[in-house]
N, C-alpha and C. Protein backbone atom coordinates (compact mmCIF):
# COMPACT_ATOMS: atom_id res chain seq x y z
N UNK A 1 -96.66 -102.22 -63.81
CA UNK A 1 -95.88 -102.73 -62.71
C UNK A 1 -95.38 -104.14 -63.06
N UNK A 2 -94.07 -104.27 -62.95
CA UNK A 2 -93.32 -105.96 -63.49
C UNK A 2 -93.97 -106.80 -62.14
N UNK A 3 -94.48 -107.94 -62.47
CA UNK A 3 -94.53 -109.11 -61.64
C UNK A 3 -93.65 -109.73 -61.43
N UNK A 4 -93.38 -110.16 -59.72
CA UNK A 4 -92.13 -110.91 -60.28
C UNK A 4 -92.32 -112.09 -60.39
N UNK A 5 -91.23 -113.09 -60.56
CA UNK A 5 -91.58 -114.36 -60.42
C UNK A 5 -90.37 -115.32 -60.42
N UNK A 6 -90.52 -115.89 -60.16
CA UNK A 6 -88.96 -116.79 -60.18
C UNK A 6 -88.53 -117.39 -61.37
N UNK A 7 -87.40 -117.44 -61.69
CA UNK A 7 -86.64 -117.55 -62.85
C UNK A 7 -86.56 -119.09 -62.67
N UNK A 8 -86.02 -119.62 -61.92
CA UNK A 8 -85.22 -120.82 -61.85
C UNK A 8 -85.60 -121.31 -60.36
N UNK A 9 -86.07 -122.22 -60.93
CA UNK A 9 -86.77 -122.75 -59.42
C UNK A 9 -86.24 -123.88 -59.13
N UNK A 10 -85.39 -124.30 -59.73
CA UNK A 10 -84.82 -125.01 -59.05
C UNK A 10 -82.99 -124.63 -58.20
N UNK A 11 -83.41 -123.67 -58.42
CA UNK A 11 -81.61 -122.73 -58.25
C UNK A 11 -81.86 -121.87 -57.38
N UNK A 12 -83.16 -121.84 -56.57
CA UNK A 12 -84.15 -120.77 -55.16
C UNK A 12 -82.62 -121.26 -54.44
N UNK A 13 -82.50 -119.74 -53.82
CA UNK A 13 -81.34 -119.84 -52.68
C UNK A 13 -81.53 -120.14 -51.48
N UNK A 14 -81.22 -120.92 -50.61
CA UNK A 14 -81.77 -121.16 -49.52
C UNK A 14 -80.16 -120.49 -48.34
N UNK A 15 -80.62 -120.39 -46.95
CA UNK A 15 -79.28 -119.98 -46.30
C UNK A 15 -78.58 -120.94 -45.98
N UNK A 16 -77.49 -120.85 -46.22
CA UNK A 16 -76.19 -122.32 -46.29
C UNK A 16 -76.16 -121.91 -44.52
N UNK A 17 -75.43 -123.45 -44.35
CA UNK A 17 -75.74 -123.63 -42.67
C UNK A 17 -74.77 -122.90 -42.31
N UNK A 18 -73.09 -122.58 -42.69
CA UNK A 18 -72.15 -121.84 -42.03
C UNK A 18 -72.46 -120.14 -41.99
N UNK A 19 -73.57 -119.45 -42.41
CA UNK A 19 -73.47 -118.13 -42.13
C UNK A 19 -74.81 -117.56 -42.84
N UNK A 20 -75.29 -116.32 -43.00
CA UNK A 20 -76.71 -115.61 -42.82
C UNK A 20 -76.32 -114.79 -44.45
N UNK A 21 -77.09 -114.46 -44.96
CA UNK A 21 -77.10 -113.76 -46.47
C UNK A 21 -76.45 -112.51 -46.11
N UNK A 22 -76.22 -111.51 -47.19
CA UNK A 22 -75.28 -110.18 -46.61
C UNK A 22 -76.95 -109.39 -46.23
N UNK A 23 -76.58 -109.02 -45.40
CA UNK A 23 -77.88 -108.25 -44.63
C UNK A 23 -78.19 -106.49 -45.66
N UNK A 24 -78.91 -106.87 -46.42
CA UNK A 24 -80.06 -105.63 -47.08
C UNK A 24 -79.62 -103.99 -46.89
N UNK A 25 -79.60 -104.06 -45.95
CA UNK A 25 -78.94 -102.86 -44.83
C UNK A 25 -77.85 -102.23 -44.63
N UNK A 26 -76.95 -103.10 -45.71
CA UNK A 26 -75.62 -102.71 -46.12
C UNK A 26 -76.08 -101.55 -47.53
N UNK A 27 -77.17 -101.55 -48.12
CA UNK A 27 -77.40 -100.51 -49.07
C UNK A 27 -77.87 -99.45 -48.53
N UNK A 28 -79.33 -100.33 -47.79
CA UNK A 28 -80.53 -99.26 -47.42
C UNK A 28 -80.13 -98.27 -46.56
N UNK A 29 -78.98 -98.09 -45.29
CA UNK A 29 -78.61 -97.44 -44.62
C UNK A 29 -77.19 -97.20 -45.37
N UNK A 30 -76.20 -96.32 -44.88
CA UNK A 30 -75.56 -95.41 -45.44
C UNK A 30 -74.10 -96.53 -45.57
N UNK A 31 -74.12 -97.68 -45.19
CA UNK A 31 -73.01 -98.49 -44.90
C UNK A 31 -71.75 -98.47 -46.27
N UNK A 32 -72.53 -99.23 -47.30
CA UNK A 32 -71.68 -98.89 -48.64
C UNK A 32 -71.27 -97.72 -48.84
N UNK A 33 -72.29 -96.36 -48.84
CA UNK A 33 -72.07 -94.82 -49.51
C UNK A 33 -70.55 -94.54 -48.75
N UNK A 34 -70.65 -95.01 -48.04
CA UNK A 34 -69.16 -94.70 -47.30
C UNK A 34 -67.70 -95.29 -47.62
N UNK A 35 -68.16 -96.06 -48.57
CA UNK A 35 -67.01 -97.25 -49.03
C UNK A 35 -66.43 -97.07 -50.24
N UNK A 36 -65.47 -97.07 -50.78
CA UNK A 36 -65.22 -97.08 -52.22
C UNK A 36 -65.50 -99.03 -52.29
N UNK A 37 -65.23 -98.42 -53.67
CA UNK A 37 -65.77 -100.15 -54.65
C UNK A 37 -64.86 -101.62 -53.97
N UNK A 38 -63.62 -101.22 -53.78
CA UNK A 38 -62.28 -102.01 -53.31
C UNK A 38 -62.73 -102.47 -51.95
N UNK A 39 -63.34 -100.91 -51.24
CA UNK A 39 -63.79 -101.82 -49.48
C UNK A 39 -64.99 -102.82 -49.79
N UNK A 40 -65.80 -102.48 -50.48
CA UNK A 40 -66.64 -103.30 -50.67
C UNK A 40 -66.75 -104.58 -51.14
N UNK A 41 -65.44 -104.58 -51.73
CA UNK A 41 -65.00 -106.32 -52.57
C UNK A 41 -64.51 -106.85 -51.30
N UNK A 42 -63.37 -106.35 -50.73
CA UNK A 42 -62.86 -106.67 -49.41
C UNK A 42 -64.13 -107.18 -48.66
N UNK A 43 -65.07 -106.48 -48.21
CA UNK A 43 -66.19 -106.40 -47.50
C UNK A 43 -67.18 -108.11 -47.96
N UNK A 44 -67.16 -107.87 -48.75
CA UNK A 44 -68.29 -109.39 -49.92
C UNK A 44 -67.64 -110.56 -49.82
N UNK A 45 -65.89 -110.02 -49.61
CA UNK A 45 -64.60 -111.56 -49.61
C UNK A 45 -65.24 -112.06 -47.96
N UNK A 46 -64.91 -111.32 -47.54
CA UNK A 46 -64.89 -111.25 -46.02
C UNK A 46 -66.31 -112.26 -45.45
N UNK A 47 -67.12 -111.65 -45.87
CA UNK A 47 -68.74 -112.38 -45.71
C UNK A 47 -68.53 -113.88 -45.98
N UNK A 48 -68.38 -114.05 -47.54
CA UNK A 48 -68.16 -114.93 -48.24
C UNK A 48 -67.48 -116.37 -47.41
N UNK A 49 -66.21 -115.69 -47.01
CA UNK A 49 -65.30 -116.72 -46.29
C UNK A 49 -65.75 -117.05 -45.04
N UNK A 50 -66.35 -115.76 -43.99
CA UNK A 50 -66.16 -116.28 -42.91
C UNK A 50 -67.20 -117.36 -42.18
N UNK A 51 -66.71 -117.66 -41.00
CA UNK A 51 -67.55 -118.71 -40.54
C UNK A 51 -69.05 -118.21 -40.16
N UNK A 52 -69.96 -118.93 -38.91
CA UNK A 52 -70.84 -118.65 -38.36
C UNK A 52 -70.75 -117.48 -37.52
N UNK A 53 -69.57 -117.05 -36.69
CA UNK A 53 -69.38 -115.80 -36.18
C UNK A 53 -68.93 -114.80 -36.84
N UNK A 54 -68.65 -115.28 -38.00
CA UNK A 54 -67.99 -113.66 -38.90
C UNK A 54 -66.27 -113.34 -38.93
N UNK A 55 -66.27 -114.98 -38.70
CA UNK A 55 -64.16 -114.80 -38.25
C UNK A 55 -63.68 -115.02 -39.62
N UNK A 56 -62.34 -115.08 -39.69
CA UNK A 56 -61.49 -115.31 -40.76
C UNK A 56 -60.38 -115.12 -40.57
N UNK A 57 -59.63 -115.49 -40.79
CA UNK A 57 -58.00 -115.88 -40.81
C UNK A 57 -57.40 -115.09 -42.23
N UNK A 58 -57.57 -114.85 -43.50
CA UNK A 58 -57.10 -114.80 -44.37
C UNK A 58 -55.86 -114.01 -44.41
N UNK A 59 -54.72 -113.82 -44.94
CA UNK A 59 -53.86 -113.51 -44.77
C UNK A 59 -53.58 -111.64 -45.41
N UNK A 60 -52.49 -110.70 -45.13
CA UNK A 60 -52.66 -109.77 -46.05
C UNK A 60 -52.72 -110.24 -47.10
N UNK A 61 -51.39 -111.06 -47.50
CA UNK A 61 -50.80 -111.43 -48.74
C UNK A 61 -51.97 -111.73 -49.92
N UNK A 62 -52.67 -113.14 -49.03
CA UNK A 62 -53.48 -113.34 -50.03
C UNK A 62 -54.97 -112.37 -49.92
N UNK A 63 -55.37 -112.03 -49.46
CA UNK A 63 -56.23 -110.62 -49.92
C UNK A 63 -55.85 -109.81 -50.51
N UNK A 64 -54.92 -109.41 -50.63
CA UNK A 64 -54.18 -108.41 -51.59
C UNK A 64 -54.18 -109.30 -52.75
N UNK A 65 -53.62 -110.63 -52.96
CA UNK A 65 -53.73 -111.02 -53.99
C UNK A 65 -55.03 -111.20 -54.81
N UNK A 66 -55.85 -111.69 -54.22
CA UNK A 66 -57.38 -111.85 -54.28
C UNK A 66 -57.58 -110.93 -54.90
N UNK A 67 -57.78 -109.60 -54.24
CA UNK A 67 -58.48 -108.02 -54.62
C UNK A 67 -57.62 -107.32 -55.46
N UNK A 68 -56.21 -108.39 -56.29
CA UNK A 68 -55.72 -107.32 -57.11
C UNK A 68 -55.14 -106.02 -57.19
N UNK A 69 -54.28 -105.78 -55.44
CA UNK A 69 -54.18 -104.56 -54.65
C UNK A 69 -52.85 -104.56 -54.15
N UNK A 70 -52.26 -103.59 -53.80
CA UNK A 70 -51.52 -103.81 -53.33
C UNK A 70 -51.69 -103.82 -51.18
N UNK A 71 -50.38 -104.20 -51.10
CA UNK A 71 -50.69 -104.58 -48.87
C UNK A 71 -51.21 -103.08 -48.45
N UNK A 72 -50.78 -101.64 -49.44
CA UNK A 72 -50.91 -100.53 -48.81
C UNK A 72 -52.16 -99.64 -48.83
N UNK A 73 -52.79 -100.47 -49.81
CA UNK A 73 -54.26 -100.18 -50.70
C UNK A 73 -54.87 -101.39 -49.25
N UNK A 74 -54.65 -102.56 -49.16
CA UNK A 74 -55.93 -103.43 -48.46
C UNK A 74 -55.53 -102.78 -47.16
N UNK A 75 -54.70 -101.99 -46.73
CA UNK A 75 -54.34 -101.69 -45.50
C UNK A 75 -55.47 -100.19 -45.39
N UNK A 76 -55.39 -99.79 -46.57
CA UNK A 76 -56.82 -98.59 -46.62
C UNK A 76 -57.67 -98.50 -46.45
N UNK A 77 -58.48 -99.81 -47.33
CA UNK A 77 -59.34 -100.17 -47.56
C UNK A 77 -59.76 -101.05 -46.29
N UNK A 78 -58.98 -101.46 -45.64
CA UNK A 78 -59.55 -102.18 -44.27
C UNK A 78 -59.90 -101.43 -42.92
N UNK A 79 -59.20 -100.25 -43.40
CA UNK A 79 -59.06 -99.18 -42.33
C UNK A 79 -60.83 -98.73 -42.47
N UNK A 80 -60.96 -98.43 -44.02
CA UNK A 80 -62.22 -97.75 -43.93
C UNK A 80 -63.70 -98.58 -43.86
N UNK A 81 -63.08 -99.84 -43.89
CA UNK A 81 -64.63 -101.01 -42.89
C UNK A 81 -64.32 -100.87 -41.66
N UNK A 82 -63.47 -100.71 -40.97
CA UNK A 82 -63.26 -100.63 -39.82
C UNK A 82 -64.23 -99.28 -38.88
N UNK A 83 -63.63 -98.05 -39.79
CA UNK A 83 -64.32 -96.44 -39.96
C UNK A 83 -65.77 -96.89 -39.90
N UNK A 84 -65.91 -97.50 -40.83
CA UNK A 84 -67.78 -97.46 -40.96
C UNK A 84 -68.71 -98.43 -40.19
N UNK A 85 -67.54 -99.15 -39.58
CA UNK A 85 -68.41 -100.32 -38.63
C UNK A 85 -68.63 -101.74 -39.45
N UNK A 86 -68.16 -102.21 -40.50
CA UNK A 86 -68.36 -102.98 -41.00
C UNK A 86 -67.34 -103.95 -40.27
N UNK A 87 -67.00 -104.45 -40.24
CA UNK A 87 -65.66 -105.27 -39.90
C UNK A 87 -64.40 -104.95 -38.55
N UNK A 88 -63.98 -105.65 -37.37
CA UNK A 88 -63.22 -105.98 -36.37
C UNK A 88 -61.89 -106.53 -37.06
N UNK A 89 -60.51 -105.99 -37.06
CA UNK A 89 -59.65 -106.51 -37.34
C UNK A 89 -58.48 -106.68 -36.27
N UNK A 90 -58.52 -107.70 -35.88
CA UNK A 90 -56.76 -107.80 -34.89
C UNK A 90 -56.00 -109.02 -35.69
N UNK A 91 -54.87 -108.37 -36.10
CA UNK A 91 -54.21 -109.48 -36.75
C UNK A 91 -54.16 -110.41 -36.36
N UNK A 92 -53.86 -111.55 -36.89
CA UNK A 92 -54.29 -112.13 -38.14
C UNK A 92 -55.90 -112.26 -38.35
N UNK A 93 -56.03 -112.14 -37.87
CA UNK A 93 -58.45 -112.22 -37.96
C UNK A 93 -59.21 -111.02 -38.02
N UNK A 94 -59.59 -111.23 -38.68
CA UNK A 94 -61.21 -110.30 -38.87
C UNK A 94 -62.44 -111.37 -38.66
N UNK A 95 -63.05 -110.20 -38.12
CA UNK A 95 -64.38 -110.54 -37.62
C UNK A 95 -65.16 -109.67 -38.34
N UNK A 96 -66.51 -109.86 -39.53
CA UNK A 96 -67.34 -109.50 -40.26
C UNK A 96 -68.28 -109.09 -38.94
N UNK A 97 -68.75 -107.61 -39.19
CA UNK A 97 -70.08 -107.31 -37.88
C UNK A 97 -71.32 -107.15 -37.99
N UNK A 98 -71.83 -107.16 -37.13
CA UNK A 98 -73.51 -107.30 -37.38
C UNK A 98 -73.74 -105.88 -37.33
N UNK A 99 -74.48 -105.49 -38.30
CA UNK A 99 -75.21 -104.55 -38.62
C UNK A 99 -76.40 -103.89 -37.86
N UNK A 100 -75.92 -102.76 -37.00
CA UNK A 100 -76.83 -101.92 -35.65
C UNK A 100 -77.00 -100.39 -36.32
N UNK A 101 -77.78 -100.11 -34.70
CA UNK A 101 -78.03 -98.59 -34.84
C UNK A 101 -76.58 -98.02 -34.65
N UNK A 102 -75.88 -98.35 -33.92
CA UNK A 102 -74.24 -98.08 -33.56
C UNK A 102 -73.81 -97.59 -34.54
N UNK A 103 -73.55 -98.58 -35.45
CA UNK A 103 -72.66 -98.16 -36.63
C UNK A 103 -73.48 -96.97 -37.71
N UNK A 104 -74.50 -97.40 -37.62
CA UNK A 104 -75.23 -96.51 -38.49
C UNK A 104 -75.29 -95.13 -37.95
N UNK A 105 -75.33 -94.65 -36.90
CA UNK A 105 -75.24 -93.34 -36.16
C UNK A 105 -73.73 -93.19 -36.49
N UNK A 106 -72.85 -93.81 -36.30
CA UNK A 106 -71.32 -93.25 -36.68
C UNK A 106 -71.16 -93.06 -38.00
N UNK A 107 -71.76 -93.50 -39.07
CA UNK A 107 -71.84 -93.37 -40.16
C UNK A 107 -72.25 -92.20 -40.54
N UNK A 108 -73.34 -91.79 -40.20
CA UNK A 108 -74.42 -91.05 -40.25
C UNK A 108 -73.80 -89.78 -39.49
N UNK A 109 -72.92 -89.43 -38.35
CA UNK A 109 -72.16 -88.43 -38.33
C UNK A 109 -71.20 -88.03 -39.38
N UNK A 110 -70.76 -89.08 -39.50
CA UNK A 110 -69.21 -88.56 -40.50
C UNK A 110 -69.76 -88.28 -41.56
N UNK A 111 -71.01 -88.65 -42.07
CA UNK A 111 -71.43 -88.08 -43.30
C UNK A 111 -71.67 -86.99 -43.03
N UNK A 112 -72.49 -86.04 -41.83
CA UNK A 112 -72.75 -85.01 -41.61
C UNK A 112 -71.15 -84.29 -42.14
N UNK A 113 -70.23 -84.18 -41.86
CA UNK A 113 -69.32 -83.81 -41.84
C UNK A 113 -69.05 -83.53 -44.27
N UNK A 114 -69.43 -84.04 -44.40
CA UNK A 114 -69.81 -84.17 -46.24
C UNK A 114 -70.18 -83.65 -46.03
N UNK A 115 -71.48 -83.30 -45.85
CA UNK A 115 -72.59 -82.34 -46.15
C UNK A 115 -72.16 -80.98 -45.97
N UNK A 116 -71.34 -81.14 -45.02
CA UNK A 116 -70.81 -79.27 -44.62
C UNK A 116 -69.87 -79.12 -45.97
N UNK A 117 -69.07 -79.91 -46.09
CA UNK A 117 -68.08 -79.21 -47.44
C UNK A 117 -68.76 -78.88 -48.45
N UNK A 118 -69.82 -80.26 -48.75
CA UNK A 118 -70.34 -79.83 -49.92
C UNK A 118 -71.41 -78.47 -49.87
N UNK A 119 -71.64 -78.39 -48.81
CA UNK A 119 -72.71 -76.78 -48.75
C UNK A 119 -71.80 -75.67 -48.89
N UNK A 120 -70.31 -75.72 -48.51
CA UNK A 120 -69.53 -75.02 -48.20
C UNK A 120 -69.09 -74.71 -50.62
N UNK A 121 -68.84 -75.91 -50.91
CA UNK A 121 -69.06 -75.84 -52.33
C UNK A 121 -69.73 -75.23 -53.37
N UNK A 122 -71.09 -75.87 -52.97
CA UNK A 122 -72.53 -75.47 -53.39
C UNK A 122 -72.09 -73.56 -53.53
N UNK A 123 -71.51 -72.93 -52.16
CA UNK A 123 -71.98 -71.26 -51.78
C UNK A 123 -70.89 -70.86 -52.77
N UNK A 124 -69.19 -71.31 -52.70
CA UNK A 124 -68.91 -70.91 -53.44
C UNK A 124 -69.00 -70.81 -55.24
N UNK A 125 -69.78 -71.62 -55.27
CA UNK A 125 -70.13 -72.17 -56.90
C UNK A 125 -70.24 -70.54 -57.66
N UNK A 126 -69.90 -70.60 -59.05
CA UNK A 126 -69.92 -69.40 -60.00
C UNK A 126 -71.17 -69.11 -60.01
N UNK A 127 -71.88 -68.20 -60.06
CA UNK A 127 -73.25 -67.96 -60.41
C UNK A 127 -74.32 -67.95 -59.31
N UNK A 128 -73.75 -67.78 -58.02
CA UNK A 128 -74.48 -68.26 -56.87
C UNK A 128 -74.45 -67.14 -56.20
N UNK A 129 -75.62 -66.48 -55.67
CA UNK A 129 -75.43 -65.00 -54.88
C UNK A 129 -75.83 -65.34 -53.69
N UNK A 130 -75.26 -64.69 -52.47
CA UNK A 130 -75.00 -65.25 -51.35
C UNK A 130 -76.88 -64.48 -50.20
């Protein structure tokens, strides 16, 4: 079993006063599995920038520029934090959200909704007798 131990002790992270670490729970519950890689950069910008309530101003333009995307791609990709409960958008602001049972139950349906295709997959697969 690895021990851990701290690397750099003088570089221990402490929580900066404008906002809270990205909450754990974005893995452990289904929040990311739902995201491609792009919502998730979007998602980390978003944290990153916003204030104590989770606001932000940033513009399309420059998020698109940021994330290397085009306006029709961050317009996707914002749609689908929106889908999963991650993020409040009314132009010009987003609001980063706190992480509940809410979102996680909506999550947690629409995945149900995977699971059926892929069983639906699984039956037709070559070699599979019904």
């Amino acid at each position: 079993m690895t021990i851990k131990r701290v690397l750099c002790p003088e570089r221990m992270r402490t929580i900066p006063p404008q906002f809270s670490w990205v909450d754990h729970r974005l893995v452990r519950e289904p929040y990311l599995d739902r995201c491609d890689p792009t919502a998730a950069a979007l998602h980390l910008f978003l944290v990153t920038v916003a204030d104590a309530q989770g606001l932000s101003y940033y513009s399309g333009a420059v998020l698109a520029r940021r994330l290397s995307i085009g306006l029709a791609r961050l317009s996707q990709v914002r749609g689908d934090l929106i889908r999963v409960g991650l993020i409040g958008y009314q132009r010009p602001l987003y609001q980063v959200l706190a992480l509940d049972s809410a979102c996680c139950a909506e999550a947690r349906e629409l995945a149900a909704d995977e699971i059926d295709i892929r069983i639906g997959q699984l039956r037709a697969a070559p070699g599979r007798t019904p």
